[in-house]
C-alpha atoms as a PDB file:
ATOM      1  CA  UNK A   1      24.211 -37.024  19.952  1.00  0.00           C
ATOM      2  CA  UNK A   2      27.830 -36.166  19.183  1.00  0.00           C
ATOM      3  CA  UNK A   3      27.890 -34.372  15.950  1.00  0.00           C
ATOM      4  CA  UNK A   4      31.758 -35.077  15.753  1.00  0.00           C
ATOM      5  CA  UNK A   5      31.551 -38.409  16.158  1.00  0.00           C
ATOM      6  CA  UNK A   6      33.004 -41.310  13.510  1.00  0.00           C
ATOM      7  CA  UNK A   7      30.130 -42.812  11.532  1.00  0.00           C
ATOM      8  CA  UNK A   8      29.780 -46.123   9.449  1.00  0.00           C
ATOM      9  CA  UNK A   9      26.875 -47.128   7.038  1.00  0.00           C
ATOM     10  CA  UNK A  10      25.773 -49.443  10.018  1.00  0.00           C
ATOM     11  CA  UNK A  11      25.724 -46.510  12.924  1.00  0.00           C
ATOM     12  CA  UNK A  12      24.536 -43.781  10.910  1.00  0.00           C
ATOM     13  CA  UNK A  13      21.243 -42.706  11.594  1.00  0.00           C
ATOM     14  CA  UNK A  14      18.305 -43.239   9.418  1.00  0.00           C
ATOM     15  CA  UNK A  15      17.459 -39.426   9.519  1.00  0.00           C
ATOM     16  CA  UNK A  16      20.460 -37.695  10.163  1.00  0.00           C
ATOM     17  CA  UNK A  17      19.473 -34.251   8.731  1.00  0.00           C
ATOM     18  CA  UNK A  18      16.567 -34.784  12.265  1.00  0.00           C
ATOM     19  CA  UNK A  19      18.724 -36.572  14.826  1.00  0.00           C
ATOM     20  CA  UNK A  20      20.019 -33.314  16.378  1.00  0.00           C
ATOM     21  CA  UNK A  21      18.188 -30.535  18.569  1.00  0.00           C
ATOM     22  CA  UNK A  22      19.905 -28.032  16.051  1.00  0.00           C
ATOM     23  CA  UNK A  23      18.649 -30.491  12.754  1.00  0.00           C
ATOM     24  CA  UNK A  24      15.472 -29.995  14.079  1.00  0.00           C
ATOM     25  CA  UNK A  25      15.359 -26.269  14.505  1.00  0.00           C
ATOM     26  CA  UNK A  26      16.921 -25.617  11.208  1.00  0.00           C
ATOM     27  CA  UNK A  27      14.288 -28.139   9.640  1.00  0.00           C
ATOM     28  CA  UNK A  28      11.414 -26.095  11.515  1.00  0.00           C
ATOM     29  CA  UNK A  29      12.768 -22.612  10.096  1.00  0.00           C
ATOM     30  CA  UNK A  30      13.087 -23.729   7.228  1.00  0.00           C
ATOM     31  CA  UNK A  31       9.468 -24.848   6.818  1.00  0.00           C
ATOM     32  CA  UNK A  32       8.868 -21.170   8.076  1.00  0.00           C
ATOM     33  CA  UNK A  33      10.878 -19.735   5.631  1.00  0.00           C
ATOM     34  CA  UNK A  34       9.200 -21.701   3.047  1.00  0.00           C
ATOM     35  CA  UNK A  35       5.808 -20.680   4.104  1.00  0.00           C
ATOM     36  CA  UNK A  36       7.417 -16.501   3.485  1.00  0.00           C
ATOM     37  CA  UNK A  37       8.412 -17.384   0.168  1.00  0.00           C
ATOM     38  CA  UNK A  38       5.143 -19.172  -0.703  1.00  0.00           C
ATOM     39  CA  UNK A  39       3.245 -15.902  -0.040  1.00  0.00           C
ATOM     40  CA  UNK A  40       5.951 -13.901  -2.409  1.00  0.00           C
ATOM     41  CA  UNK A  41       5.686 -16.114  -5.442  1.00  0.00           C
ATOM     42  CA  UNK A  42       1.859 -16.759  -4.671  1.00  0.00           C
ATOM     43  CA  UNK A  43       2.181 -12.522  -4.858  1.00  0.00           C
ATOM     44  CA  UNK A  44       3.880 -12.509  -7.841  1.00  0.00           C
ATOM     45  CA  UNK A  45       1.514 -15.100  -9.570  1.00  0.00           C
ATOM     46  CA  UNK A  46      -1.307 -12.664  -9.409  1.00  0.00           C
ATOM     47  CA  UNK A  47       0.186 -10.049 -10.457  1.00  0.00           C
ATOM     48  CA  UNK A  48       0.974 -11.381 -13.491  1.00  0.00           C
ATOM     49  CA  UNK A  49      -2.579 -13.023 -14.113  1.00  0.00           C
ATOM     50  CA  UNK A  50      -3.895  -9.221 -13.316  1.00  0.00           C
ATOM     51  CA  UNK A  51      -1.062  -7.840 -15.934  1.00  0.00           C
ATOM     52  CA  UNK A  52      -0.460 -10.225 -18.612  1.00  0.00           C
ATOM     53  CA  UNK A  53      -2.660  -8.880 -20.945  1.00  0.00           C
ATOM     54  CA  UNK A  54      -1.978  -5.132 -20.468  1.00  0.00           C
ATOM     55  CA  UNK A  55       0.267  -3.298 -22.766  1.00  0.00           C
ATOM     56  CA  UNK A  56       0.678   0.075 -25.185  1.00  0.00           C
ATOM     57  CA  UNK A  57      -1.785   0.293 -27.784  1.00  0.00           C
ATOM     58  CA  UNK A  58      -0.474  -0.819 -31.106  1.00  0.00           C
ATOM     59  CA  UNK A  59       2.696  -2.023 -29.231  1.00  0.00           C
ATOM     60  CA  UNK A  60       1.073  -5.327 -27.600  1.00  0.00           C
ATOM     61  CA  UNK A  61       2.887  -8.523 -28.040  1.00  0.00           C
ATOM     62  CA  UNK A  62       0.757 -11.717 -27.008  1.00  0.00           C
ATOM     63  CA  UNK A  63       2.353 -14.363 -24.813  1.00  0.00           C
ATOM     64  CA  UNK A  64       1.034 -17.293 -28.171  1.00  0.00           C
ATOM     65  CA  UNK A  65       3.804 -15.148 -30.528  1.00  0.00           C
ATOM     66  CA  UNK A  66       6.728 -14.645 -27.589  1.00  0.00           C
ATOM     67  CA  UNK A  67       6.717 -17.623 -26.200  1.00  0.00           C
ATOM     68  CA  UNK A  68       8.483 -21.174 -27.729  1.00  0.00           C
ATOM     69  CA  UNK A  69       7.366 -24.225 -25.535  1.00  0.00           C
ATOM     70  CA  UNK A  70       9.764 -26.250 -27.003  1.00  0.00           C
ATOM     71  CA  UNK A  71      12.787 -24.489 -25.685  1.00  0.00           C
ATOM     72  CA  UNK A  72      10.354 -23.935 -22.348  1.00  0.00           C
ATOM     73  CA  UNK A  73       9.994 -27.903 -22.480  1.00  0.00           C
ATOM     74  CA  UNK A  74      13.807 -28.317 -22.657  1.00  0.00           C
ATOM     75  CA  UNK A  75      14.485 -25.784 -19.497  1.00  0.00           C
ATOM     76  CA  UNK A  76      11.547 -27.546 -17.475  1.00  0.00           C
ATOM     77  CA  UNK A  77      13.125 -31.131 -18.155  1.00  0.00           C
ATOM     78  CA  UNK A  78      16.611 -29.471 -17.050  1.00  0.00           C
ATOM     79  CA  UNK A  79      14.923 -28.342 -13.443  1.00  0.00           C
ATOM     80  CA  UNK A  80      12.768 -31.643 -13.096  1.00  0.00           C
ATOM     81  CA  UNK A  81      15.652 -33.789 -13.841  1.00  0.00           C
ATOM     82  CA  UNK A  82      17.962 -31.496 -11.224  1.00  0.00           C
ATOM     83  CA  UNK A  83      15.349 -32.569  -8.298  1.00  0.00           C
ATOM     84  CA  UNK A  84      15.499 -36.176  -9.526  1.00  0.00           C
ATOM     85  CA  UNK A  85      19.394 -36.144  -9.171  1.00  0.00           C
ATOM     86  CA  UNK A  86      18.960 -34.075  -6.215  1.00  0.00           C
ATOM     87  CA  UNK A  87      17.207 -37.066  -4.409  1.00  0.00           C
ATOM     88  CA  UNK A  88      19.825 -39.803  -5.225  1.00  0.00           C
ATOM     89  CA  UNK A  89      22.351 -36.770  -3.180  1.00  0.00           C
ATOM     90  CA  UNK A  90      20.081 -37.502  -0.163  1.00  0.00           C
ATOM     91  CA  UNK A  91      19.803 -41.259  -0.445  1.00  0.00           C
ATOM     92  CA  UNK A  92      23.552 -41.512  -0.301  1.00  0.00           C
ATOM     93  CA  UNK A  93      23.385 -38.504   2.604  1.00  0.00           C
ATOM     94  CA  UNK A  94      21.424 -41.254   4.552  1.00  0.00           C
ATOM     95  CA  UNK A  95      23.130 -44.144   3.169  1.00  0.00           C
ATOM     96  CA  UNK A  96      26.435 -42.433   4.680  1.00  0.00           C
ATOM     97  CA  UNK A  97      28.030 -41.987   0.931  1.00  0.00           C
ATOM     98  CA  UNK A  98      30.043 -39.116   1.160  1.00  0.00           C
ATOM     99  CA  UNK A  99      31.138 -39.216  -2.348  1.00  0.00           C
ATOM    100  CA  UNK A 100      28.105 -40.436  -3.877  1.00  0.00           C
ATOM    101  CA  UNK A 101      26.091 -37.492  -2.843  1.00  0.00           C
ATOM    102  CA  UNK A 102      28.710 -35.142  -3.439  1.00  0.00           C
ATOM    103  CA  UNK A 103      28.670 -36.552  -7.079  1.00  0.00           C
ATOM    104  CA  UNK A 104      25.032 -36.421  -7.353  1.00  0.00           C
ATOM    105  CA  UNK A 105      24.892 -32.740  -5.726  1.00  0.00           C
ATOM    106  CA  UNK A 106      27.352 -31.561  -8.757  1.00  0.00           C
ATOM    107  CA  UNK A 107      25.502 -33.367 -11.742  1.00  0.00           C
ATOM    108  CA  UNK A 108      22.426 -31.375  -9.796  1.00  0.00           C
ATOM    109  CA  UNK A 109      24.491 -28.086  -9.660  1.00  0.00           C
ATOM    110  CA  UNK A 110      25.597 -28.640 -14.060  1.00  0.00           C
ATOM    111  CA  UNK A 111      21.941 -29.272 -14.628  1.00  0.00           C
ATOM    112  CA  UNK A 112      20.489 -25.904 -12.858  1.00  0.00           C
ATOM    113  CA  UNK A 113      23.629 -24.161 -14.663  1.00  0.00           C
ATOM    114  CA  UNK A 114      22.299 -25.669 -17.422  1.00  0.00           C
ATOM    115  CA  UNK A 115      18.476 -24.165 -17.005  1.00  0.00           C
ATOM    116  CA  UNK A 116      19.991 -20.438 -16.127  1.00  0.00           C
ATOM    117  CA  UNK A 117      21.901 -20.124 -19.331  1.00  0.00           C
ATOM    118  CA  UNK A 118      19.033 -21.367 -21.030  1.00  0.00           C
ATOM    119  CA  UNK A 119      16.677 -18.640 -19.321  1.00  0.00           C
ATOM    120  CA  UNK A 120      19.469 -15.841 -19.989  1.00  0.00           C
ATOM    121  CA  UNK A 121      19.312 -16.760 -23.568  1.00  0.00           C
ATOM    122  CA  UNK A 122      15.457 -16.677 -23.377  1.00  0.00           C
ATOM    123  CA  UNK A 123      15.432 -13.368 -22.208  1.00  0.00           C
ATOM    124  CA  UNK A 124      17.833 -12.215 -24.073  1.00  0.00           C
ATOM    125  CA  UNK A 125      16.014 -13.074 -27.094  1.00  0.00           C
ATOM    126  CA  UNK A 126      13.005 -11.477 -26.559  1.00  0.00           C
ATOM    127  CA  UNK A 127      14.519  -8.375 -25.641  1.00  0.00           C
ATOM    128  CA  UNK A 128      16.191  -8.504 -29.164  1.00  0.00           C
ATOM    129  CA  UNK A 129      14.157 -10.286 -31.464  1.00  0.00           C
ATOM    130  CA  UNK A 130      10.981  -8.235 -30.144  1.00  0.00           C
ATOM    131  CA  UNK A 131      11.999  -5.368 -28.107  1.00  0.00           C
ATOM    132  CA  UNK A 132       9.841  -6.829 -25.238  1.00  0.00           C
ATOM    133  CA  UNK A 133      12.288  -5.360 -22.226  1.00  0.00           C
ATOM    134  CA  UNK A 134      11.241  -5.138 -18.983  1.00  0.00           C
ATOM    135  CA  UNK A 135       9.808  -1.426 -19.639  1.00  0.00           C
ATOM    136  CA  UNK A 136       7.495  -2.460 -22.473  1.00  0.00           C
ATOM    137  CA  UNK A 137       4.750  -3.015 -20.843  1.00  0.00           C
ATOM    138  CA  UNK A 138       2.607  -4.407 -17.604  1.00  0.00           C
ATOM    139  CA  UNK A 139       2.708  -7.495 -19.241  1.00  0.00           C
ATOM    140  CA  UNK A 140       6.218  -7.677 -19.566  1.00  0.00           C
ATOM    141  CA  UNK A 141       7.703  -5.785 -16.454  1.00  0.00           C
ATOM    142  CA  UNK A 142       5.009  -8.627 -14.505  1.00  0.00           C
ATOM    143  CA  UNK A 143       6.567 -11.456 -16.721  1.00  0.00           C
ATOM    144  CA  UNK A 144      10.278 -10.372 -16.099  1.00  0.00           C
ATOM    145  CA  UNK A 145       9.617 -10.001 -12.350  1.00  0.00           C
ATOM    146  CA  UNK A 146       8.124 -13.513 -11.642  1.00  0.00           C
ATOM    147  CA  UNK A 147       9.776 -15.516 -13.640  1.00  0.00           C
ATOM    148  CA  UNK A 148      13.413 -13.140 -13.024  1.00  0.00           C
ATOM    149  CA  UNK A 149      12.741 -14.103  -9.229  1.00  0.00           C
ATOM    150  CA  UNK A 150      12.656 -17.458  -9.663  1.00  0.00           C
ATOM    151  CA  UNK A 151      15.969 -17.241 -11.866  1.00  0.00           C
ATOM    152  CA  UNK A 152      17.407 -15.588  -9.251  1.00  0.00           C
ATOM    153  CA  UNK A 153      16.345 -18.097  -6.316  1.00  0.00           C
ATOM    154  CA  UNK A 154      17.739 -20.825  -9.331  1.00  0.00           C
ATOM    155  CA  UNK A 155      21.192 -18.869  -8.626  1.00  0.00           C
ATOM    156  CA  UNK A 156      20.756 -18.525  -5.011  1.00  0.00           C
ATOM    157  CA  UNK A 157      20.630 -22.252  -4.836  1.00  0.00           C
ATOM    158  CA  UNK A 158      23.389 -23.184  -6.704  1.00  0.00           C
ATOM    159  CA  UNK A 159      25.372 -20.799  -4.887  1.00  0.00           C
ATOM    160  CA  UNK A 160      24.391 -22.962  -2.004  1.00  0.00           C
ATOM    161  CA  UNK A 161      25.092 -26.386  -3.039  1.00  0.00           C
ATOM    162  CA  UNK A 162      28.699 -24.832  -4.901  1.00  0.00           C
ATOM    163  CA  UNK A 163      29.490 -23.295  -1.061  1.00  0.00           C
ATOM    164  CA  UNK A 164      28.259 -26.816   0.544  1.00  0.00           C
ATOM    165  CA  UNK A 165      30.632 -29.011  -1.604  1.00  0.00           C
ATOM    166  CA  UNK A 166      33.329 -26.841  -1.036  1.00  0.00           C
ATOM    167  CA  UNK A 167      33.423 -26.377   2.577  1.00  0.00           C
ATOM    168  CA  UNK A 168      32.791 -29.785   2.956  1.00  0.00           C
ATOM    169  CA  UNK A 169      34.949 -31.919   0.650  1.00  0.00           C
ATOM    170  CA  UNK A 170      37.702 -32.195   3.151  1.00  0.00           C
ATOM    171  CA  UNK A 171      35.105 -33.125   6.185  1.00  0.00           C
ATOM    172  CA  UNK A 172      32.545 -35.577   4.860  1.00  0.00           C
ATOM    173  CA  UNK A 173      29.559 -36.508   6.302  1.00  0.00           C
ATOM    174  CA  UNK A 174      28.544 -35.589  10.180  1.00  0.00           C
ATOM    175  CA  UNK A 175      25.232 -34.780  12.337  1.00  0.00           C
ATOM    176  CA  UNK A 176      26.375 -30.534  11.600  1.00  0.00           C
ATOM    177  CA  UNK A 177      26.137 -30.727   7.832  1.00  0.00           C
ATOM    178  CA  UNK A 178      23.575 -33.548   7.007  1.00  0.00           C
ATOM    179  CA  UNK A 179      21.082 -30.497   8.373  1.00  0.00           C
ATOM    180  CA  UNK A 180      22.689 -28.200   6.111  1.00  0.00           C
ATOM    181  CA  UNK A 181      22.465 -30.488   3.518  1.00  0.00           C
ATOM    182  CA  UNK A 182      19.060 -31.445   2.773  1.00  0.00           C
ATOM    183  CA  UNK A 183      17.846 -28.449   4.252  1.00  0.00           C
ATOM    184  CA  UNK A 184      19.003 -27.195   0.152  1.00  0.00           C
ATOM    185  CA  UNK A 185      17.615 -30.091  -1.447  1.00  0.00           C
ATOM    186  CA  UNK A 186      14.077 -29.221   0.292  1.00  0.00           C
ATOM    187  CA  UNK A 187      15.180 -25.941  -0.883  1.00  0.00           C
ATOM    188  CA  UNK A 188      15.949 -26.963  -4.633  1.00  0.00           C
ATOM    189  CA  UNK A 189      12.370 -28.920  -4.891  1.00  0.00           C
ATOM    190  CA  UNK A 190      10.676 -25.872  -3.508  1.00  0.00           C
ATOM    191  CA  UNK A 191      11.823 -23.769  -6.493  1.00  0.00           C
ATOM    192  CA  UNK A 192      11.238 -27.034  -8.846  1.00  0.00           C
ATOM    193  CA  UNK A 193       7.303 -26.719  -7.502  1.00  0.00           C
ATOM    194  CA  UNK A 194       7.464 -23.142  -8.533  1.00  0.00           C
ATOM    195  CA  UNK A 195       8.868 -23.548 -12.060  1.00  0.00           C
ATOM    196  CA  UNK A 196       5.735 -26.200 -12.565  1.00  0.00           C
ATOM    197  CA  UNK A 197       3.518 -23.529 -11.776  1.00  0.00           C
ATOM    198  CA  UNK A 198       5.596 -21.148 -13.843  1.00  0.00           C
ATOM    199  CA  UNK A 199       5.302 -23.108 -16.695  1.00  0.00           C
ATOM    200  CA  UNK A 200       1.417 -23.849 -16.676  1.00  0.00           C
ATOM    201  CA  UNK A 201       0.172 -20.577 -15.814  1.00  0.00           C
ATOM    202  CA  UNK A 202       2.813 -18.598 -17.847  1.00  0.00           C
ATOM    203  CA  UNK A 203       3.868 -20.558 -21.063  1.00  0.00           C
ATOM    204  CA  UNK A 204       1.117 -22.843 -21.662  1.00  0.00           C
ATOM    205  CA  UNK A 205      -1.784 -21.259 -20.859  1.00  0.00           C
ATOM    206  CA  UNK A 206      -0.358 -18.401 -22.391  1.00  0.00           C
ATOM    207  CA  UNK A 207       0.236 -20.037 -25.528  1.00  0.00           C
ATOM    208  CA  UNK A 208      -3.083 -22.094 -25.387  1.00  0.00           C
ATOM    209  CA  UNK A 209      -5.280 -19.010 -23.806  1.00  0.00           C
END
């Protein structure tokens, strides 16, 4: 298929991010690459359930007086939400509505801005309301690092859809960047499915256990 060719809603394919060789590929990779950073958060996971209760003696903070599920709560409906919105971008990707899914991808893009500067804040506050920094202990230097790697894939991603959008305004919707484009909203759900996990085996059980 001609990946310059002009598109309408009626001649655009159903799966458009699959109807190339090269769609394909990248969709395959991706899946691969997926599968790499499964086994790095999966990693990271137990070495925080190994840690999380190590730390100085008469200097140990407990995860039930650091952490505040209620802020938690607000940053995990943030992230949720962002995958939701992420979603409608797609619909209108396969629907053939440029602007639509541009829209979408922004109010996606303001939503994960949203959840950083709420996890910045987070951190900063423990660091200065109870000295936990990321040398305090196993249980916080295990704490930082999982949860500070999924921050940082959070940035990585809006990075990508802000780069998409950009380079894109100008050329809408074609067989190149339909690929391109969901390959960041499997991308996006991938680190949604790891802030889930995040929150259950960090916050709440850490608050409950």
């Amino acid at each position: 298929m001609d990946i310059n060719k002009q598109y309408s809603a009626q001649t655009w394919p159903d799966h458009p991010e699959t109807a190339t060789l090269e769609g394909k590929n990248k969709f395959v990779g991706f899946w691969l690459f997926l599968g790499g950073e499964t086994v790095l958060f999966a990693t990271l996971f137990a070495t925080y359930l190994a840690l999380k209760d190590k730390g100085p003696s008469g200097m140990e903070i407990t995860a039930s007086q650091l952490f505040e599920l209620p802020l938690v709560f607000i940053m995990t409906m943030l992230l949720l939400t962002s995958s939701l919105t992420s979603v409608y971008a797609m619909f209108h990707m396969r629907s053939y509505n440029f602007r639509a899914m541009q829209a979408w991808m922004a109010v996606t893009v303001l939503l994960g801005a949203a959840f950083l500067g709420f996890e910045i804040y987070e951190f900063n506050h423990y660091v200065h309301e109870f000295g936990f920094t990321y040398g305090h202990s196993a249980f916080s230097s295990a704490f930082y690092t999982l949860v500070g790697t999924h921050g940082l894939h959070v940035a990585i991603g809006l990075g990508w859809f802000i780069l998409l959008m950009i380079r894109n305004a100008k050329r809408g919707l074609n067989l190149y960047n339909a690929s391109k484009f969901y390959t960041i909203s499997l991308y996006w759900h991938f680190i949604d499915v790891v802030w889930v996990f995040i929150f259950t085996v960090v916050y709440l059980m850490g608050v409950v256990g």
